[in-house]
Protein backbone atom coordinates (compact mmCIF):
# COMPACT_ATOMS: atom_id res chain seq x y z
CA UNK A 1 0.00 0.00 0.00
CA UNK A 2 1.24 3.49 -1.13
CA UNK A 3 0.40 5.96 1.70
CA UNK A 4 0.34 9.72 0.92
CA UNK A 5 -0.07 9.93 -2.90
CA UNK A 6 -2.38 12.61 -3.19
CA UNK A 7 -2.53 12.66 0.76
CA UNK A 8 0.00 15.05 1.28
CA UNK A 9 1.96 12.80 3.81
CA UNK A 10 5.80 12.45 1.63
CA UNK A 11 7.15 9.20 1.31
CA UNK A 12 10.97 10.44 1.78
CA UNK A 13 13.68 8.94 0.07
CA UNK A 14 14.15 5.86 2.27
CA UNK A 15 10.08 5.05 0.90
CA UNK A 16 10.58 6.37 -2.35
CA UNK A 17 13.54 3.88 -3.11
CA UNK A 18 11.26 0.92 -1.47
CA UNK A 19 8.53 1.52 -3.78
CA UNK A 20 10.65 1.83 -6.91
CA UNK A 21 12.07 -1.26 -5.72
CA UNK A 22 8.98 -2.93 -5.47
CA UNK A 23 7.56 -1.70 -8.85
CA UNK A 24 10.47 -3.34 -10.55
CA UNK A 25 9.98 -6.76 -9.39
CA UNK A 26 6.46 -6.36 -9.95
CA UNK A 27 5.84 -9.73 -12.14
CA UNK A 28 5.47 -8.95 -15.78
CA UNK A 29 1.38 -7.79 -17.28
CA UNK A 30 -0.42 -10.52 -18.67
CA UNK A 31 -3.66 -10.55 -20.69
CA UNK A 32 -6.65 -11.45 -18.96
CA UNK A 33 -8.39 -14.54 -19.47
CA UNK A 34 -11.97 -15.46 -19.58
CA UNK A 35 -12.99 -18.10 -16.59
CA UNK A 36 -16.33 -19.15 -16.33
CA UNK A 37 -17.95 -19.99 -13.32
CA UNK A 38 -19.92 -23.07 -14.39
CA UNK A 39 -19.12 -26.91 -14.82
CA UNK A 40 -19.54 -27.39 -18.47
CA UNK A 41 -22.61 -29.72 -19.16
CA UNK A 42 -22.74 -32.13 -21.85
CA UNK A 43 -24.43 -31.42 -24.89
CA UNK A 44 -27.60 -33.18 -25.50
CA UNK A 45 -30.10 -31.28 -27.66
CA UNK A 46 -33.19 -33.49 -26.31
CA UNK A 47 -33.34 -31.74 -23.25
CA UNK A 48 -33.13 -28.30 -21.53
CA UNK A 49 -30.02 -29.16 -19.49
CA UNK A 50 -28.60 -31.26 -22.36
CA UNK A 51 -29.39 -28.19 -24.89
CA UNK A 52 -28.03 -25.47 -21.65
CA UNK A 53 -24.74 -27.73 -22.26
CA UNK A 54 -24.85 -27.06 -25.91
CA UNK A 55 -24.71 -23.53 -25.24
CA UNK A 56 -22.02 -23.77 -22.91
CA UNK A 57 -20.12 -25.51 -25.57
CA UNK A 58 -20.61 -22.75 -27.85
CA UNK A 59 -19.67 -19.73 -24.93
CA UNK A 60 -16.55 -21.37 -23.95
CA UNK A 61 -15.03 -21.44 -27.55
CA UNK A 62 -16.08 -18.20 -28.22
CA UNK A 63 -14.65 -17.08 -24.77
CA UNK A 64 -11.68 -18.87 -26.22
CA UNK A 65 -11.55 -16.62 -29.21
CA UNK A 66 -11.72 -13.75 -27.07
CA UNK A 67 -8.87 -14.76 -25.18
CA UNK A 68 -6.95 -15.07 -28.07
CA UNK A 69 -8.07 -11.43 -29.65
CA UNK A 70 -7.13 -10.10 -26.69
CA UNK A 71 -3.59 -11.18 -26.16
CA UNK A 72 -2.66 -10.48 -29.84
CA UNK A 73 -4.17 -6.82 -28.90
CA UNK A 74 -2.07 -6.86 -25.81
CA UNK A 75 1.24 -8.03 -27.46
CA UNK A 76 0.67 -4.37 -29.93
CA UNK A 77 0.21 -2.10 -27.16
CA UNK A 78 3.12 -0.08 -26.41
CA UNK A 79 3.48 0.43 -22.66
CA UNK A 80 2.45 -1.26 -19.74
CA UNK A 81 0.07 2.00 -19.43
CA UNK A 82 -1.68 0.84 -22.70
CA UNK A 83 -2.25 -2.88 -21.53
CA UNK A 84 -3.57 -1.84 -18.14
CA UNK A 85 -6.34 -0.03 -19.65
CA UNK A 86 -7.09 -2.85 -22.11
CA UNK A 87 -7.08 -5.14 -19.45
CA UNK A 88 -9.28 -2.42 -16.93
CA UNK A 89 -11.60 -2.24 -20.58
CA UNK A 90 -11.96 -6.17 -20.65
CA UNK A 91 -12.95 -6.47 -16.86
CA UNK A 92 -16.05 -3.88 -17.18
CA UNK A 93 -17.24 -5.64 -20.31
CA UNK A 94 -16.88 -9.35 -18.71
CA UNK A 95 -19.16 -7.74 -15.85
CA UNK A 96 -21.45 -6.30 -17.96
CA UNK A 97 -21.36 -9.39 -20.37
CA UNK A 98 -22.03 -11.40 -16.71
CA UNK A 99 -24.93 -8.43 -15.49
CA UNK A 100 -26.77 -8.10 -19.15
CA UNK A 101 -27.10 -11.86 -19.58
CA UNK A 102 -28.60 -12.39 -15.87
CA UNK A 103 -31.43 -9.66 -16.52
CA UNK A 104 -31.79 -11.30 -20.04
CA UNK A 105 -32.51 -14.86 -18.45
CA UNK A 106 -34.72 -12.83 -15.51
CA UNK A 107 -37.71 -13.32 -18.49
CA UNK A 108 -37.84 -16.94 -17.65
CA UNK A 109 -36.71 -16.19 -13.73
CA UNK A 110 -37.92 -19.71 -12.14
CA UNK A 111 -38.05 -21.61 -15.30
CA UNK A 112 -35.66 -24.24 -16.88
CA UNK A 113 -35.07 -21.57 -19.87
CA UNK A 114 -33.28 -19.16 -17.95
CA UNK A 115 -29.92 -20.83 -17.68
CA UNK A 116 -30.21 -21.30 -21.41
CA UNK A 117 -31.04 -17.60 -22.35
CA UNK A 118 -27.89 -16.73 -20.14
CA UNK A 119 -25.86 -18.68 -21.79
CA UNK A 120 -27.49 -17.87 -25.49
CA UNK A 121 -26.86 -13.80 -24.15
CA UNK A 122 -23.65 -14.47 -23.17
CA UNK A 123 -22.50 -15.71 -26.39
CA UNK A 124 -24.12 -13.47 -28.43
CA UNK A 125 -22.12 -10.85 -26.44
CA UNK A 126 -18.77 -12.50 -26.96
CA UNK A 127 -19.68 -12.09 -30.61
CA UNK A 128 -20.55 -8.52 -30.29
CA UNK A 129 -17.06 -7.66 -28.40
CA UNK A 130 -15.12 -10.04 -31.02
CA UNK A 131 -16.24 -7.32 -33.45
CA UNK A 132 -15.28 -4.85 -31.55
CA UNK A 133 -11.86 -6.21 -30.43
CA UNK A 134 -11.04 -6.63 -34.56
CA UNK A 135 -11.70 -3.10 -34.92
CA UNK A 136 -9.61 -1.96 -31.99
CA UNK A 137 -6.55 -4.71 -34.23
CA UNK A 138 -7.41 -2.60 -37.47
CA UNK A 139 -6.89 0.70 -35.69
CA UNK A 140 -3.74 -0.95 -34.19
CA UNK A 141 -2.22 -1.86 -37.09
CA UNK A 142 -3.21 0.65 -39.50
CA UNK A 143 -0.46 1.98 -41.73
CA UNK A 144 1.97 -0.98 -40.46
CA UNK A 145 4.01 -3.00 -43.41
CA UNK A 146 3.60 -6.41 -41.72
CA UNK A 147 -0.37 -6.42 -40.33
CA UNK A 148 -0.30 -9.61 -37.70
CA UNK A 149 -3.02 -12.19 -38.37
CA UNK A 150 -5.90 -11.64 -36.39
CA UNK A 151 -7.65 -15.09 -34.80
């Protein structure tokens, strides 16, 4: 914990030193990485549980892609600065992703169909941000010689 940043208590030089010698062994940024909090079902289209497992299927791989998007996105950034925002950036949309697909399933709130409409929202979300995250990659490399495959 830094104490008197913006507090107007000084850290001295004896502090100052500590915390620069902290930020430097700081372990490296990473991307982050989609975890869901289910147990993946099996898919069986012949019933709602079976069909919820289906869906699940379908949300993890496109969590998957995500994942991947993100950590080529990561990779261009140019400072540490950069990737912290992208990785601030993916946390609200995971908990909106997480909020907007609990109201969607709140229709059938009760019901066997509202695991299955959060999941369906979900993924239909993850689509929507893959779209966005390949626009953020063209802006990135725009005017670049060698453009990167995106996944």
């Amino acid at each position: 914990m830094v104490v008197g940043v913006g507090a107007g208590v000084s850290l001295g030089p004896v502090g100052a030193s500590a915390v620069a010698s902290a930020a430097k062994k700081a372990p490296p940024m990473k991307p982050p990485v989609i975890t869901e909090s289910f147990t993946l079902l099996p898919c069986n289209k012949g019933s709602t549980i079976g069909t919820e497992g289906c869906e699940e299927h379908q949300l993890v791989t496109a969590d998957k892609r995500i994942d991947r998007e993100v950590s080529v996105l990561f990779a261009l950034l140019h400072d540490d600065a950069a990737r912290s925002r992208l990785v601030r950036a993916e946390t609200a949309w995971f908990a909106y992703r997480q909020a907007e697909s609990a109201s969607q399933a709140d229709i059938y709130e009760g019901g066997s169909e509202s695991a299955v409409v959060a999941v369906l929202c979900a993924t239909n979300d993850d689509k929507a941000r893959s779209t966005d995250l390949y626009g953020f990659f063209q802006g990135l490399e725009l005017g670049r010689s060698h453009v990167r495959a995106f996944p």
